[in-house]
Protein backbone atom coordinates (compact mmCIF):
# COMPACT_ATOMS: atom_id res chain seq x y z
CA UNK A 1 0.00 0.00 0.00
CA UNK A 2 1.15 3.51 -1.00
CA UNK A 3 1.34 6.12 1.64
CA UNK A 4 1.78 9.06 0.10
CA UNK A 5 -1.24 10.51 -0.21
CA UNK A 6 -2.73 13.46 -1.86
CA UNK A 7 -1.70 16.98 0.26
CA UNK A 8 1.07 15.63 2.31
CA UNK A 9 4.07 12.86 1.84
CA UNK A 10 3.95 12.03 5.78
CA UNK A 11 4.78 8.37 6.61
CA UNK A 12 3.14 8.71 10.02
CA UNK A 13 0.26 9.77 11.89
CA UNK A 14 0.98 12.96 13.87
CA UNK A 15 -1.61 12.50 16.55
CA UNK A 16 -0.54 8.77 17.04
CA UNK A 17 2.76 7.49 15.09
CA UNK A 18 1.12 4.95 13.50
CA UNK A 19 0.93 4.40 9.38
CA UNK A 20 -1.99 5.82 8.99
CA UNK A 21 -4.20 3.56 6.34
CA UNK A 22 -7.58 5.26 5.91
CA UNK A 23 -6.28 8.91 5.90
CA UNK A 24 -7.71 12.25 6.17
CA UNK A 25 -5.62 15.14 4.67
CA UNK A 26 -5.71 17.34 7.83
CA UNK A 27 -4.95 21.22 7.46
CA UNK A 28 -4.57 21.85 11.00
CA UNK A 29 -1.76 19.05 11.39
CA UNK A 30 -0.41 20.15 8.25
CA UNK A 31 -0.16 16.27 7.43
CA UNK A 32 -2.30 13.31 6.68
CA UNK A 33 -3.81 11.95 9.84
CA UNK A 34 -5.74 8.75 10.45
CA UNK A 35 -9.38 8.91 9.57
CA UNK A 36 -10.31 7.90 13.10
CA UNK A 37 -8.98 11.03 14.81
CA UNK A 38 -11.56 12.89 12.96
CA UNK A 39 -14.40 11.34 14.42
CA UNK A 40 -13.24 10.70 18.24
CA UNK A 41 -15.61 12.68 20.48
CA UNK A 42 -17.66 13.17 16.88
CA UNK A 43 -16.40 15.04 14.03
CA UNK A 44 -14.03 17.21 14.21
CA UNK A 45 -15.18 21.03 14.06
CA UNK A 46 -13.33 21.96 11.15
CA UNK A 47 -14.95 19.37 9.35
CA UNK A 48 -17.59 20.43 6.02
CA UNK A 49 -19.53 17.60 4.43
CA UNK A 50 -20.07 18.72 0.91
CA UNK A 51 -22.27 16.33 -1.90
CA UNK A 52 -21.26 13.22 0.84
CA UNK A 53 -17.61 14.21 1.23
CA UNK A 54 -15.51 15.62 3.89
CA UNK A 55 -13.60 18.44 3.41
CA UNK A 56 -11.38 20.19 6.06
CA UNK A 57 -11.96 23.48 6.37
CA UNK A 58 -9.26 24.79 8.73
CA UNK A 59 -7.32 28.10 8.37
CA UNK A 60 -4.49 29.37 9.69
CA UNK A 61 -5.08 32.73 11.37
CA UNK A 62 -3.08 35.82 10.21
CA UNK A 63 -1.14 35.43 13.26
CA UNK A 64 -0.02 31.42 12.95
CA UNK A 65 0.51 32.08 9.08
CA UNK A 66 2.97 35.09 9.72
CA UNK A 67 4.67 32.96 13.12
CA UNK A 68 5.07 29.47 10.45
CA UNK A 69 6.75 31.91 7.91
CA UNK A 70 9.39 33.73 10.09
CA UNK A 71 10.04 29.83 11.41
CA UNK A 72 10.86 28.89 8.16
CA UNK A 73 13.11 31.94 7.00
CA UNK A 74 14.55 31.75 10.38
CA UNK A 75 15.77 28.16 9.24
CA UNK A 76 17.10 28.73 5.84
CA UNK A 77 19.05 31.76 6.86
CA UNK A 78 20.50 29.54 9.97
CA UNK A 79 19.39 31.94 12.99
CA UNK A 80 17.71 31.46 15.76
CA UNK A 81 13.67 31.63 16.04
């Protein structure tokens, strides 16, 4: 079984570090997760169901977006975040 998936190349669950075989591409994670963490405690908030499909609907805030991007600069010029 492949697991790169559509979205995200991750080999592993985030949320348990297991292979995750029935995967949802999760925007919040920022990786494929395992289908099942979307539906513990019901379905996850950021969850749209749209002609009988899922569809995360997360978004970064202004805030997180500008945070992840001075990360990332921070690591390609070598300084400290």
């Amino acid at each position: 079984m492949s697991t790169k998936f559509s979205g995200f190349e991750n080999k592993e669950c985030p949320v348990c570090g297991k292979i995750p075989h029935h995967v949802v591409v999760c925007h919040m994670y920022q990786a494929n997760i395992c289908m099942s963490h979307c539906y513990e405690n019901g379905r996850c908030s950021h969850q749209e169901v749209i002609g009988g499909q899922a569809h995360c609907t997360y978004k970064e805030t202004p805030e997180q977006a500008r945070a992840k991007a001075m990360e990332i600069l921070s690591k390609i010029k070598g300084l400290q975040p």
